[in-house]
PDB file of N, CA and C in Angstrom:
ATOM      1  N   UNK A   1    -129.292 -88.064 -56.791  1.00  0.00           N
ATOM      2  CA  UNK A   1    -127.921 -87.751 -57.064  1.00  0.00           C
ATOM      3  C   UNK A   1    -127.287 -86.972 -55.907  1.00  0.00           C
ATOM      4  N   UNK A   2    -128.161 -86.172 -55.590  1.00  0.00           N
ATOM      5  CA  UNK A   2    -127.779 -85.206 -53.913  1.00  0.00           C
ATOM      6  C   UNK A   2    -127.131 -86.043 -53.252  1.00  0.00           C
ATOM      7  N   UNK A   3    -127.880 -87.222 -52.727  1.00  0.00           N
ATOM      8  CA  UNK A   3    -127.510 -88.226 -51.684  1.00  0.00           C
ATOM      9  C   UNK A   3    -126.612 -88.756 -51.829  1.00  0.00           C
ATOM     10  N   UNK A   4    -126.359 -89.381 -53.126  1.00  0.00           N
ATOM     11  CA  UNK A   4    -124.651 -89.976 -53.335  1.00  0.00           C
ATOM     12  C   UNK A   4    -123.848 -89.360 -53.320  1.00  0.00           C
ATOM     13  N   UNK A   5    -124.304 -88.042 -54.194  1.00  0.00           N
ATOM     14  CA  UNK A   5    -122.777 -86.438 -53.596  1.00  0.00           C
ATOM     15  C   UNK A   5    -122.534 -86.647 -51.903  1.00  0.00           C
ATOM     16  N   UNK A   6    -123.579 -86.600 -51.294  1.00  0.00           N
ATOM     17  CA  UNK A   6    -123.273 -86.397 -49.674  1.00  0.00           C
ATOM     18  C   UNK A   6    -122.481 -87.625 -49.378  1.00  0.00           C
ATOM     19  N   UNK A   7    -122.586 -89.190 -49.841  1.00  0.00           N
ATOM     20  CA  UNK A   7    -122.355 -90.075 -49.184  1.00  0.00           C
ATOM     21  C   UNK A   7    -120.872 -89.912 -50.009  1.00  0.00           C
ATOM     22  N   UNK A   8    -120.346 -89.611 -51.026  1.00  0.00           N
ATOM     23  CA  UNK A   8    -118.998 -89.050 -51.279  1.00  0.00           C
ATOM     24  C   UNK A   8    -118.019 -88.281 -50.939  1.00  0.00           C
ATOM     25  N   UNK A   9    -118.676 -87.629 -50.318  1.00  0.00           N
ATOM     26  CA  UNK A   9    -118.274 -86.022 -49.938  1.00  0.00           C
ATOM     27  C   UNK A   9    -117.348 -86.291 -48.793  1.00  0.00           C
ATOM     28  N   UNK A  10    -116.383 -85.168 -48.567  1.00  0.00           N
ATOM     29  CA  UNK A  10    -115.603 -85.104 -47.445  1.00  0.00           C
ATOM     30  C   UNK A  10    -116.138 -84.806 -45.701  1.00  0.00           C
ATOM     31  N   UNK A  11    -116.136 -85.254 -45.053  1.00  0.00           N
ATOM     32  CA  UNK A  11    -116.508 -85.639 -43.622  1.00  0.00           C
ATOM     33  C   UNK A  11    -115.490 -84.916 -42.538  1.00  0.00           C
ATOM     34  N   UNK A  12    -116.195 -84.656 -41.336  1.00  0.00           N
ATOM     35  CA  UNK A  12    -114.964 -84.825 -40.582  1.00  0.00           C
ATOM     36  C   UNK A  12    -114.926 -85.999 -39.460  1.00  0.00           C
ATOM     37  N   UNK A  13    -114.248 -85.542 -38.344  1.00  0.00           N
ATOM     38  CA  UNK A  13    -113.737 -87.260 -37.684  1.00  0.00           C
ATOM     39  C   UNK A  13    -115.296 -87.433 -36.983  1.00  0.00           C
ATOM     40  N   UNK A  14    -116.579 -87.038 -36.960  1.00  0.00           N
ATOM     41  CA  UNK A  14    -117.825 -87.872 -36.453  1.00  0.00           C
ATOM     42  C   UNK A  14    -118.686 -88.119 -37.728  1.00  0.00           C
ATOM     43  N   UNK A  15    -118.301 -87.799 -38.764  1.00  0.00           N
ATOM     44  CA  UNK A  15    -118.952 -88.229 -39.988  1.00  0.00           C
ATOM     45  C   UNK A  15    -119.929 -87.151 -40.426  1.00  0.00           C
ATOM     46  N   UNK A  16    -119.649 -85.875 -39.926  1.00  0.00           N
ATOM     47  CA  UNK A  16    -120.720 -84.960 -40.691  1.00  0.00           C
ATOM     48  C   UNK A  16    -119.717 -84.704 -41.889  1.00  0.00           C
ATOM     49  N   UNK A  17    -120.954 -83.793 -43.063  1.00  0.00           N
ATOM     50  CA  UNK A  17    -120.255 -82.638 -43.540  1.00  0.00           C
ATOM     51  C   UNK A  17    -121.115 -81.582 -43.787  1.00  0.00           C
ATOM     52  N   UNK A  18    -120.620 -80.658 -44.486  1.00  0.00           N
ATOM     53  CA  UNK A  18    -120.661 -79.452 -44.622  1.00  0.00           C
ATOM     54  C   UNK A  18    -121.135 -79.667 -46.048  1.00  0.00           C
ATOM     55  N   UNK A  19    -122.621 -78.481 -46.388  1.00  0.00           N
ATOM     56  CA  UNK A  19    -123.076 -78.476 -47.552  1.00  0.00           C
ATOM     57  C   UNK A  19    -122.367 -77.799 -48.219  1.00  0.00           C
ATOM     58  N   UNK A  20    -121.224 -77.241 -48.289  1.00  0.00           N
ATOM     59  CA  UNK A  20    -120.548 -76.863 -49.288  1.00  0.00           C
ATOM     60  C   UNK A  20    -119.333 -77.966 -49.567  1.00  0.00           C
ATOM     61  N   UNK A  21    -119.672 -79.283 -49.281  1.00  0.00           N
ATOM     62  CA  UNK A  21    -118.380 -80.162 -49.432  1.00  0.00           C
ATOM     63  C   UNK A  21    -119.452 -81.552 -50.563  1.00  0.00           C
ATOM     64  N   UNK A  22    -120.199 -81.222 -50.831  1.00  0.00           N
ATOM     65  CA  UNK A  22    -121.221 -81.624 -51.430  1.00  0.00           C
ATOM     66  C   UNK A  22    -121.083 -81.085 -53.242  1.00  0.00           C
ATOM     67  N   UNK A  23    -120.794 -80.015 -53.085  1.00  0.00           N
ATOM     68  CA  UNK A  23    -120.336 -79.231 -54.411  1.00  0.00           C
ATOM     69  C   UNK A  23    -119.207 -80.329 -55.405  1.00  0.00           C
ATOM     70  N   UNK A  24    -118.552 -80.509 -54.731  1.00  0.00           N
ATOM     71  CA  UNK A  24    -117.880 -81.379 -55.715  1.00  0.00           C
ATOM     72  C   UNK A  24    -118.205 -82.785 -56.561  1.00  0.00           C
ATOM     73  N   UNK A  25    -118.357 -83.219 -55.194  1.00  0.00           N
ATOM     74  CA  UNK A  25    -118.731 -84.925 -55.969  1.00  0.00           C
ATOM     75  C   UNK A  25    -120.055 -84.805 -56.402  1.00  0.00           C
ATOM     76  N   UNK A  26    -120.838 -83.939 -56.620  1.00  0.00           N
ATOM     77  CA  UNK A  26    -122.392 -83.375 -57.601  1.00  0.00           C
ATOM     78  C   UNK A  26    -122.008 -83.153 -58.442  1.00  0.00           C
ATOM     79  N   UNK A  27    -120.704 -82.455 -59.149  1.00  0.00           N
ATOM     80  CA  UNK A  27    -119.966 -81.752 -60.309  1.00  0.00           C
ATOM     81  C   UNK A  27    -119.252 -83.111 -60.669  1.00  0.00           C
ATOM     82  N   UNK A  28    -118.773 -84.006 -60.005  1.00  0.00           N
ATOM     83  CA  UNK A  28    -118.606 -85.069 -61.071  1.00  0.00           C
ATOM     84  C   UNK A  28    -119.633 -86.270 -61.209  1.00  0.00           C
ATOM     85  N   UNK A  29    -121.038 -85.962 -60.337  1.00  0.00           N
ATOM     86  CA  UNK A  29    -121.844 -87.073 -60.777  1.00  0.00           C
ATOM     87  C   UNK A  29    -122.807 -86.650 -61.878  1.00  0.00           C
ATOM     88  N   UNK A  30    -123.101 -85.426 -61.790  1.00  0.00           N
ATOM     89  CA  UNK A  30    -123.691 -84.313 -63.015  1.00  0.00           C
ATOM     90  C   UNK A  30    -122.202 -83.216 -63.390  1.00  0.00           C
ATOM     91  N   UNK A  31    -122.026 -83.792 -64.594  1.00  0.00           N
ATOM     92  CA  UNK A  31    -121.074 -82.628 -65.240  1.00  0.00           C
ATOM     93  C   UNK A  31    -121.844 -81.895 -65.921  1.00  0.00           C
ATOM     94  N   UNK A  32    -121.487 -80.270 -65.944  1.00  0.00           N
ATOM     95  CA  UNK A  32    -121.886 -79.958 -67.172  1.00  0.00           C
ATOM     96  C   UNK A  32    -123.364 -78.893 -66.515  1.00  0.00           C
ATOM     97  N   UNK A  33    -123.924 -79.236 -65.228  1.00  0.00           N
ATOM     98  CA  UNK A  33    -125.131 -78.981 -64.576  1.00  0.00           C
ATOM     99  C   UNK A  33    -125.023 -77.868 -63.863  1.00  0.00           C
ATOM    100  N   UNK A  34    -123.909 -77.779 -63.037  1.00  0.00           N
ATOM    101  CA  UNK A  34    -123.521 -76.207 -62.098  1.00  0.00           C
ATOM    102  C   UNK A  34    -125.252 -76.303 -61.712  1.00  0.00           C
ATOM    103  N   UNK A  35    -125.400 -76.715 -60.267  1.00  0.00           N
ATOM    104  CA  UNK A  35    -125.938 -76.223 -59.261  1.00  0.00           C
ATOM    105  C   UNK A  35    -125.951 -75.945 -58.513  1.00  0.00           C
ATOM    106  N   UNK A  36    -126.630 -74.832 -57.921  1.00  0.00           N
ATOM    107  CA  UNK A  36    -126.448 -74.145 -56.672  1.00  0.00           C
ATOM    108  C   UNK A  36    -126.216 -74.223 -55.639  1.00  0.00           C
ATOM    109  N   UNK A  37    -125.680 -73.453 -54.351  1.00  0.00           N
ATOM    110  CA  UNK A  37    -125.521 -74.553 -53.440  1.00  0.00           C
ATOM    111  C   UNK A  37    -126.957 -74.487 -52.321  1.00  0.00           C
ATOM    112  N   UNK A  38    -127.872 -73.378 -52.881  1.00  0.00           N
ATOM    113  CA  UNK A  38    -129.484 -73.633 -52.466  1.00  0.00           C
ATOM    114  C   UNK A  38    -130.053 -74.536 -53.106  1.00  0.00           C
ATOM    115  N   UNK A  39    -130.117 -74.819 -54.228  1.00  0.00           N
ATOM    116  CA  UNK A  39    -130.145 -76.242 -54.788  1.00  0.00           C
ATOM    117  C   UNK A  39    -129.881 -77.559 -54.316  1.00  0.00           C
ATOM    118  N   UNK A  40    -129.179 -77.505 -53.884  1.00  0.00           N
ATOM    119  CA  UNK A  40    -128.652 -79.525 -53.401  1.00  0.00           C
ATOM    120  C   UNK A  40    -128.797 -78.982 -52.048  1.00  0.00           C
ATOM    121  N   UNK A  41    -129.052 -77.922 -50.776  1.00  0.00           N
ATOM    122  CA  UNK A  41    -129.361 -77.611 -49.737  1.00  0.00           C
ATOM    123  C   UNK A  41    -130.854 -77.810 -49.535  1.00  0.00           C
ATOM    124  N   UNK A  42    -131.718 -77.618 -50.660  1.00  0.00           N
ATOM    125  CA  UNK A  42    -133.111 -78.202 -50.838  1.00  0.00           C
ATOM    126  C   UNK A  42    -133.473 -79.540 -50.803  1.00  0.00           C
ATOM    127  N   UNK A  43    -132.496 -80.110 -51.610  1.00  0.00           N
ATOM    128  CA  UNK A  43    -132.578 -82.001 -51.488  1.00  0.00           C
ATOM    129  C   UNK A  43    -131.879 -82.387 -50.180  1.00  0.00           C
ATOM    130  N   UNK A  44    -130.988 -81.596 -49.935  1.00  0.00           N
ATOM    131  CA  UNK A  44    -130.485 -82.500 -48.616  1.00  0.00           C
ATOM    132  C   UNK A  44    -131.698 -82.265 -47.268  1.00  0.00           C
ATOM    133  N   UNK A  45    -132.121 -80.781 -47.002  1.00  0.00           N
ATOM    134  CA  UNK A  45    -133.089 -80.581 -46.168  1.00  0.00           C
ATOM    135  C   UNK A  45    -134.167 -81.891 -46.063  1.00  0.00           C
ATOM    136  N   UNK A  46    -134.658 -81.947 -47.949  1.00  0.00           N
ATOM    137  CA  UNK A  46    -135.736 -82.793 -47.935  1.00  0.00           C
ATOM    138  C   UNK A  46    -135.330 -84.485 -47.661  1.00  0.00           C
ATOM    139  N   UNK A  47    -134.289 -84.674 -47.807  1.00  0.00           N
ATOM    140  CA  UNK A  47    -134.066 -85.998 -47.183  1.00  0.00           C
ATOM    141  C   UNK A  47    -133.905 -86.121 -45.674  1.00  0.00           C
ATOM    142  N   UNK A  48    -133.509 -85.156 -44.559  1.00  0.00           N
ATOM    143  CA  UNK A  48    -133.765 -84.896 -43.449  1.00  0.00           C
ATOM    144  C   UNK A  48    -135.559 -85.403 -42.851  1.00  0.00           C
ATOM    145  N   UNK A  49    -136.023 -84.940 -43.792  1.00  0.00           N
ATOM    146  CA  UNK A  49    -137.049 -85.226 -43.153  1.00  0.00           C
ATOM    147  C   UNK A  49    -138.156 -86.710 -43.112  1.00  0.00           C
ATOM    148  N   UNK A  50    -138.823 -86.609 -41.849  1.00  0.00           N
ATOM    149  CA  UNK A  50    -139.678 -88.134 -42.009  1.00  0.00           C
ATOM    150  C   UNK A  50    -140.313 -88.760 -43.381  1.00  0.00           C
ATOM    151  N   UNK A  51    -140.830 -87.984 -43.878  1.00  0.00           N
ATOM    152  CA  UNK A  51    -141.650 -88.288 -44.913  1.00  0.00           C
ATOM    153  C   UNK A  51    -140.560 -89.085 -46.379  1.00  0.00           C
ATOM    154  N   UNK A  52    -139.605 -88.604 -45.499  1.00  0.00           N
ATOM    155  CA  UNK A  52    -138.345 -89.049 -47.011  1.00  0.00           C
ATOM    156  C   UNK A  52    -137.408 -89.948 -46.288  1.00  0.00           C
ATOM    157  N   UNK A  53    -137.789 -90.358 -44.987  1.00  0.00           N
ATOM    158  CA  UNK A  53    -137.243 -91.555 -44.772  1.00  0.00           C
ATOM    159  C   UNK A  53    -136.133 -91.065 -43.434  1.00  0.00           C
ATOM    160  N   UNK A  54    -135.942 -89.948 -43.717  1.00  0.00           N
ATOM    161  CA  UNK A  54    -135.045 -89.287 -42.543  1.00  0.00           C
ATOM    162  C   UNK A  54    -133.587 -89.961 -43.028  1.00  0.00           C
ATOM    163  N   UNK A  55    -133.137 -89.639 -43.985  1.00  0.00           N
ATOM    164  CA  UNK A  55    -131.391 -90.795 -44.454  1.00  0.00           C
ATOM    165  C   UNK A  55    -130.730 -89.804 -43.656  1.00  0.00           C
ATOM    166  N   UNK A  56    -130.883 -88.689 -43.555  1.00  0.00           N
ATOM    167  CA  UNK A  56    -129.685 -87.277 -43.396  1.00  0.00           C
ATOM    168  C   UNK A  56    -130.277 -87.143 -41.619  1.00  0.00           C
ATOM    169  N   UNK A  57    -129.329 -86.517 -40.772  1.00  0.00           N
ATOM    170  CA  UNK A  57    -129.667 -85.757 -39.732  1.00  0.00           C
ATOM    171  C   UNK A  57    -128.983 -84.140 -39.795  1.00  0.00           C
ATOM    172  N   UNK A  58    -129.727 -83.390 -39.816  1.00  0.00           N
ATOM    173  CA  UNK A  58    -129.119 -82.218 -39.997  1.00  0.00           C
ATOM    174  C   UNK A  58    -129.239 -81.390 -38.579  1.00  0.00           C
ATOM    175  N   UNK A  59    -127.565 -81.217 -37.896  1.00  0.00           N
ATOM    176  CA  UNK A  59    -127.603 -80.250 -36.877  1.00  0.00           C
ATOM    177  C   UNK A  59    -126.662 -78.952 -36.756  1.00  0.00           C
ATOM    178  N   UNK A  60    -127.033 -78.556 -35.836  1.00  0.00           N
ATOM    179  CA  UNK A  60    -126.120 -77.224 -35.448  1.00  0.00           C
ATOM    180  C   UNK A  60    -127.054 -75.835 -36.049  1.00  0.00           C
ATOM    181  N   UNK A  61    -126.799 -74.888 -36.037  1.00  0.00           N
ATOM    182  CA  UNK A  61    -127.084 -73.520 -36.715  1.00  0.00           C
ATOM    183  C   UNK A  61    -127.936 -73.574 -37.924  1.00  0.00           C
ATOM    184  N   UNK A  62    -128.911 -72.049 -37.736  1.00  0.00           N
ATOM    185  CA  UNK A  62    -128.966 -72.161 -39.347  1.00  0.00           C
ATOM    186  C   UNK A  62    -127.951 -71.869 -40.196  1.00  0.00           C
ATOM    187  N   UNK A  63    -127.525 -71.307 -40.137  1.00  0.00           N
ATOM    188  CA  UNK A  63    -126.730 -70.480 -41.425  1.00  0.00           C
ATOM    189  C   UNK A  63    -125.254 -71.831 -41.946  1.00  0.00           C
ATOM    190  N   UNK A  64    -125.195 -72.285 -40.583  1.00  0.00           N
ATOM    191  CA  UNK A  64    -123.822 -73.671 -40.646  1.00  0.00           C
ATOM    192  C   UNK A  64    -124.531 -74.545 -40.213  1.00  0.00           C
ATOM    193  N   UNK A  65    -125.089 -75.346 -40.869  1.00  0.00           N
ATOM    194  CA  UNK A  65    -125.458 -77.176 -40.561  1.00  0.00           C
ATOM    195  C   UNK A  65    -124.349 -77.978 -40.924  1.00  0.00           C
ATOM    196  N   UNK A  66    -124.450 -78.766 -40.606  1.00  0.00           N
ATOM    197  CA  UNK A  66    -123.897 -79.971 -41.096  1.00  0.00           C
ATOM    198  C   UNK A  66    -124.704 -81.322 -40.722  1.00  0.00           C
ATOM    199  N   UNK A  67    -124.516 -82.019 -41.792  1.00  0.00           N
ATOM    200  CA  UNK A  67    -124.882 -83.283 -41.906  1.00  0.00           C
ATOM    201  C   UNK A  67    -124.232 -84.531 -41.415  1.00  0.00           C
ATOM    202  N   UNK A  68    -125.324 -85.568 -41.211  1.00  0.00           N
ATOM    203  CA  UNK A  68    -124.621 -86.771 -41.416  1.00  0.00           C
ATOM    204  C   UNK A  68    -126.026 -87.844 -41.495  1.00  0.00           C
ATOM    205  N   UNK A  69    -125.270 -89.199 -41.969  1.00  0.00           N
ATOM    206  CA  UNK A  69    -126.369 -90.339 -42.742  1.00  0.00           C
ATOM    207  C   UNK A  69    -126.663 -90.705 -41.079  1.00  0.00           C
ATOM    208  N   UNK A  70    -128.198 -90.700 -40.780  1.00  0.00           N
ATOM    209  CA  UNK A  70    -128.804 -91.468 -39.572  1.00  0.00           C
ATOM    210  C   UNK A  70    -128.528 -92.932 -39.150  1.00  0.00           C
ATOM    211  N   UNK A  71    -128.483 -93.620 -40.014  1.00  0.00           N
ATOM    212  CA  UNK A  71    -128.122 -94.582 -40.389  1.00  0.00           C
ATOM    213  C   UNK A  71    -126.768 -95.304 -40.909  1.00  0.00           C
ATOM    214  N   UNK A  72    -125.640 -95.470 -40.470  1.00  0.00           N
ATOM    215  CA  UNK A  72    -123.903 -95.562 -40.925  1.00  0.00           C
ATOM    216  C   UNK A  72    -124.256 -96.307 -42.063  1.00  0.00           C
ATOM    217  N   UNK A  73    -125.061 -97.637 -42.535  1.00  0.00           N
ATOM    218  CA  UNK A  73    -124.914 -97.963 -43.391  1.00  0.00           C
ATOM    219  C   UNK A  73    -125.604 -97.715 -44.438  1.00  0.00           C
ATOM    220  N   UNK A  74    -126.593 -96.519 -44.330  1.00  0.00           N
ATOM    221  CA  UNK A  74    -126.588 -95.461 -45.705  1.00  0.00           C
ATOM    222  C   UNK A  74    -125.847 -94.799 -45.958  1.00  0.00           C
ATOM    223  N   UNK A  75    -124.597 -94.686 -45.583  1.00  0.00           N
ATOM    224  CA  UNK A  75    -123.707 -94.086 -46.505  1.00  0.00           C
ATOM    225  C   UNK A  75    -122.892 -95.051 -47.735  1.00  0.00           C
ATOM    226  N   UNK A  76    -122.822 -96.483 -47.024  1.00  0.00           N
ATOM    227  CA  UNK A  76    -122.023 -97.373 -48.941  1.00  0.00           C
ATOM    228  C   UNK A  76    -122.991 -97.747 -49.439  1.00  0.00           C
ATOM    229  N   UNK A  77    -124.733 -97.977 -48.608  1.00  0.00           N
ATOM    230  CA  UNK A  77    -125.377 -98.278 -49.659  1.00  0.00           C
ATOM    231  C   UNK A  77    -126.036 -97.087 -50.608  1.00  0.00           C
ATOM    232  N   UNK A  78    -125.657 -95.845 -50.120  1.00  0.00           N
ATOM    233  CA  UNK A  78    -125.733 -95.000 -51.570  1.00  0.00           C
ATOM    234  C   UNK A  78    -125.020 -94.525 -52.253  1.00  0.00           C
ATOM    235  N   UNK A  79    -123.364 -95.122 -52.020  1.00  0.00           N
ATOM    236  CA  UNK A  79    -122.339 -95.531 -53.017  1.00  0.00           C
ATOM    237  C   UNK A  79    -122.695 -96.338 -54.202  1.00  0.00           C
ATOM    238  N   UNK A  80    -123.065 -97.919 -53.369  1.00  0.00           N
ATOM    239  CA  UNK A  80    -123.598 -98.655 -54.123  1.00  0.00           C
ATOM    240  C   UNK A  80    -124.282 -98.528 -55.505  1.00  0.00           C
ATOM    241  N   UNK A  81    -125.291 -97.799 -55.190  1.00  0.00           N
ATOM    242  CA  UNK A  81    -126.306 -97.482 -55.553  1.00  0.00           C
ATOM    243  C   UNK A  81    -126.622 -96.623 -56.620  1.00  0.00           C
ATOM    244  N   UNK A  82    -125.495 -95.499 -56.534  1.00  0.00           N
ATOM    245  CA  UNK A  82    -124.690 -94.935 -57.495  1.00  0.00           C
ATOM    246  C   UNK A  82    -124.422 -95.717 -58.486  1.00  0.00           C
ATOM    247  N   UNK A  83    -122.730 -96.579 -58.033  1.00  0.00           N
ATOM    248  CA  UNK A  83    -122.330 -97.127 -58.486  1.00  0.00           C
ATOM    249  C   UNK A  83    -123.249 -98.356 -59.587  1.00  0.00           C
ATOM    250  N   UNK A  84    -124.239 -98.978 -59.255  1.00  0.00           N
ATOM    251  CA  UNK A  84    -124.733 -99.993 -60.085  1.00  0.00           C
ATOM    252  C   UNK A  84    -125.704 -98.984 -60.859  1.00  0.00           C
ATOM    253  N   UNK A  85    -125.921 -97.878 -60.521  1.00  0.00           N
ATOM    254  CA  UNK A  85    -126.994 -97.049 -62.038  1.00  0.00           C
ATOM    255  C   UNK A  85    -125.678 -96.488 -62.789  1.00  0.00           C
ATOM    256  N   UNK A  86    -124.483 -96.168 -62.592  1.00  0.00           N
ATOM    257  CA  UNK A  86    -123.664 -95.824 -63.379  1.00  0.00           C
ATOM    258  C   UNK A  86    -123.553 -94.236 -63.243  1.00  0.00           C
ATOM    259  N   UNK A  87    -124.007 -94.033 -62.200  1.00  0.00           N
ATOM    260  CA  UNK A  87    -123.527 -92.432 -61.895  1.00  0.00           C
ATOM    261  C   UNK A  87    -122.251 -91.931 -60.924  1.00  0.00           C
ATOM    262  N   UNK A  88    -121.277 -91.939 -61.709  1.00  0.00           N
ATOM    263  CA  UNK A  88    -119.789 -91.818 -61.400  1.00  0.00           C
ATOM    264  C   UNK A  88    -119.476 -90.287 -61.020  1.00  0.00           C
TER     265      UNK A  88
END
């Protein structure tokens, strides 16, 4: 669900974002859940990495990362993907 929040989420003009822009479209794919933003900063880390396929590249700072999909076309196919399990 992390991953489709990110591939929803607001960007700027090279396609990162910011883990606090993630907060939203998580709150409408889980209503009702309120999680943290160390919480979905745990799933996004762990998709960064090899073992999980590397979908995310995470750069810049610790304290300010930002993201973006390694891959351009993991970002509609985990729209998609969303979209056909029915998590809106």
């Amino acid at each position: 669900m992390v991953l489709i929040a990110c591939a929803l989420a607001q960007t700027d003009e090279l396609g990162r974002l910011q883990q606090n822009a993630v907060a939203g479209p998580l709150d409408k794919i889980l209503p009702r859940k309120n999680y943290s933003a160390a919480t979905y900063a745990f799933h996004m880390n762990r998709v960064c990495d090899e073992a999980r396929g590397a979908v995310l590249e995470r750069r810049g700072e610790a304290h300010t990362p930002r993201y973006r999909f390694s891959e351009p076309l993991m970002q509609p196919l985990a729209i998609l993907k969303g979209l056909h399990d029915d998590h809106r």
